[in-house]
N, C-alpha and C. Protein backbone atom coordinates (compact mmCIF):
# COMPACT_ATOMS: atom_id res chain seq x y z
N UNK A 1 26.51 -6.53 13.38
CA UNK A 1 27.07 -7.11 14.56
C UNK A 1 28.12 -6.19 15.17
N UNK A 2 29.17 -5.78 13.97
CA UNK A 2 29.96 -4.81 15.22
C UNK A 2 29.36 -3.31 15.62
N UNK A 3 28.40 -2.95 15.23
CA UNK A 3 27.67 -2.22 15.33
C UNK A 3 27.00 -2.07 17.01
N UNK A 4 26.28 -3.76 16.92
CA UNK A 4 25.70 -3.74 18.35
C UNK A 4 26.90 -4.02 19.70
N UNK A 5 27.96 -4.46 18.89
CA UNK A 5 29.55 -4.71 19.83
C UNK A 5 29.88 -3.37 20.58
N UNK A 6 30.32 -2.44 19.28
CA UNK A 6 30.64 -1.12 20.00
C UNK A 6 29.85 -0.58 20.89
N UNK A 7 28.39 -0.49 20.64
CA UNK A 7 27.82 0.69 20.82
C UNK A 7 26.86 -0.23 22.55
N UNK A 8 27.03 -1.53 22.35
CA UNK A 8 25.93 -2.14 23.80
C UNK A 8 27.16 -3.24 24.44
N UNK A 9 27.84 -3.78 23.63
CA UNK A 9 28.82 -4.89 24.47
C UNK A 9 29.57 -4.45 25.31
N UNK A 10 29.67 -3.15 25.89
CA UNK A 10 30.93 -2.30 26.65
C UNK A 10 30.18 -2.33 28.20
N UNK A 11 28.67 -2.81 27.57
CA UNK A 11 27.83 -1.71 29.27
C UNK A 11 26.84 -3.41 29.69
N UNK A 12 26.63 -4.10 28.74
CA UNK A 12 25.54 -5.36 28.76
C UNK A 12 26.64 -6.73 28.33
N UNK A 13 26.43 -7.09 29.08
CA UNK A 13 27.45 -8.33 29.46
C UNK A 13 26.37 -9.43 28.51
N UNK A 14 25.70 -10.07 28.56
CA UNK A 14 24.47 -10.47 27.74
C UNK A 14 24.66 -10.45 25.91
N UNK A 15 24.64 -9.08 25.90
CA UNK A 15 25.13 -8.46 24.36
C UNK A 15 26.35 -9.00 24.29
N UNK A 16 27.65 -8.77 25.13
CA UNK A 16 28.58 -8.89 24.93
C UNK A 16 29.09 -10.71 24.54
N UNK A 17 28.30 -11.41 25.40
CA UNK A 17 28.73 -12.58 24.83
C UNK A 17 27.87 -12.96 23.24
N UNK A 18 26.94 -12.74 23.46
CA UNK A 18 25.99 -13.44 22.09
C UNK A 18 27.25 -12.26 20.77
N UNK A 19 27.35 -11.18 21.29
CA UNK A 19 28.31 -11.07 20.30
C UNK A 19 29.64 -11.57 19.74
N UNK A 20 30.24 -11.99 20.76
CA UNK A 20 31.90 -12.71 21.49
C UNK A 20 31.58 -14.13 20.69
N UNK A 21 30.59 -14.17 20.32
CA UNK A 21 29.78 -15.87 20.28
C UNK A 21 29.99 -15.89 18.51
N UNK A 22 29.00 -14.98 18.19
CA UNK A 22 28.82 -14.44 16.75
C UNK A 22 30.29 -14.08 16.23
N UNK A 23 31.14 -13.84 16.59
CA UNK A 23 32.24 -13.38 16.37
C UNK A 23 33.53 -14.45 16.09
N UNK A 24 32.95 -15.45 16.89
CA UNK A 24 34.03 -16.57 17.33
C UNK A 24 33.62 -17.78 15.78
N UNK A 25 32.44 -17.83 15.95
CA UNK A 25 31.47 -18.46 14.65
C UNK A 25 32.65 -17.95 13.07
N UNK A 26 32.79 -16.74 12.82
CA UNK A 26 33.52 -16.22 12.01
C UNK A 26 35.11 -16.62 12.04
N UNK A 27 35.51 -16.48 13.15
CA UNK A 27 37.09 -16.80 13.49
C UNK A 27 37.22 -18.21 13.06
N UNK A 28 36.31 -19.03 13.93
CA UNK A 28 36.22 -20.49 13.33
C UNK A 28 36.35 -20.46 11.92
N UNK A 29 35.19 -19.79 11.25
CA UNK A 29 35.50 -20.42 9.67
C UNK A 29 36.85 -20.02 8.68
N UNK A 30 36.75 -18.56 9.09
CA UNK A 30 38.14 -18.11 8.58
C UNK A 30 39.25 -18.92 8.81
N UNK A 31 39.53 -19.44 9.82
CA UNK A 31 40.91 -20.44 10.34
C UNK A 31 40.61 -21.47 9.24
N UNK A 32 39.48 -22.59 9.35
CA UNK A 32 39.03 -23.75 8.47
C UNK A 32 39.09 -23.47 6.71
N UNK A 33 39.12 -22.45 6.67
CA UNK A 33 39.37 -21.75 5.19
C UNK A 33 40.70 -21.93 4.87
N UNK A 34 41.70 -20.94 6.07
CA UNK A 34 42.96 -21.00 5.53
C UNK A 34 43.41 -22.13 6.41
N UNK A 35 43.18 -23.16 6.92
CA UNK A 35 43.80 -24.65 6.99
C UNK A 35 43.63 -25.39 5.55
N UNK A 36 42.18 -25.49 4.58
CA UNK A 36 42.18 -25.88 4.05
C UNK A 36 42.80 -25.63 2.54
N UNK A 37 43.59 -24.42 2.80
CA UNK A 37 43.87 -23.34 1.82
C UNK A 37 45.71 -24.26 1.46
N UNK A 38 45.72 -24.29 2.76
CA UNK A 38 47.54 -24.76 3.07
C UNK A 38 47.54 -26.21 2.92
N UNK A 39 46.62 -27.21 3.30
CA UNK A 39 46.55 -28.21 3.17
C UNK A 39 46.40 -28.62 1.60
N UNK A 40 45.25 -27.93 0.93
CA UNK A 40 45.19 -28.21 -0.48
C UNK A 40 45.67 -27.01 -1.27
N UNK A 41 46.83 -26.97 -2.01
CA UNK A 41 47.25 -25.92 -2.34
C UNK A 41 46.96 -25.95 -4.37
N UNK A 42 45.99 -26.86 -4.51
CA UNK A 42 45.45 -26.47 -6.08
C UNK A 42 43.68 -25.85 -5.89
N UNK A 43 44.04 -25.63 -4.30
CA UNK A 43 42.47 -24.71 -4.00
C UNK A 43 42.85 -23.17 -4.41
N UNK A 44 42.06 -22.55 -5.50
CA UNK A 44 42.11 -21.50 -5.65
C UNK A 44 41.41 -20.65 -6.25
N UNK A 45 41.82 -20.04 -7.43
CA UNK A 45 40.72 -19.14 -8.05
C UNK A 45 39.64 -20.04 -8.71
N UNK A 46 37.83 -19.75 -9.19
CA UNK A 46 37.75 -20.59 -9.95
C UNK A 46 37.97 -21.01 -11.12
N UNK A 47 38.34 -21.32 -11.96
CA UNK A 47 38.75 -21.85 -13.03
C UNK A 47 38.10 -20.76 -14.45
N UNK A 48 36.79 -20.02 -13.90
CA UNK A 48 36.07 -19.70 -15.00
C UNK A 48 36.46 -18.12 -14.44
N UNK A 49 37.13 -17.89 -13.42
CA UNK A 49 37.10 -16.75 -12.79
C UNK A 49 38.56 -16.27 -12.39
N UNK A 50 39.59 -16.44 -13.29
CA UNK A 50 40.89 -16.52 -12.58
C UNK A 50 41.05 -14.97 -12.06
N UNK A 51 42.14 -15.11 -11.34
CA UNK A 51 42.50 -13.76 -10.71
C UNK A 51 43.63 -13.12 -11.05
């Protein structure tokens, strides 16, 4: 994806949103991650996997 961002989203408006789109998809989850990160704060490593 940032691949087709750099190299076609600068000149194709088209590209540029379906990428802007694809991109936003990610931002969303990342945020919902760390809301749920702060909200539940015994969310963490897994148990069999500490860090």
């Amino acid at each position: 994806m940032v691949n087709t961002a750099t190299e076609l989203g600068t000149t194709d408006a088209q590209v540029r949103q379906r990428t802007e789109a694809a991109f936003e998809v990610t931002r969303q989850a990342l945020r919902s991650l760390l809301h749920q990160g702060r909200r539940d704060p015994n969310t963490g490593p897994h148990p069999h996997n500490p860090s």
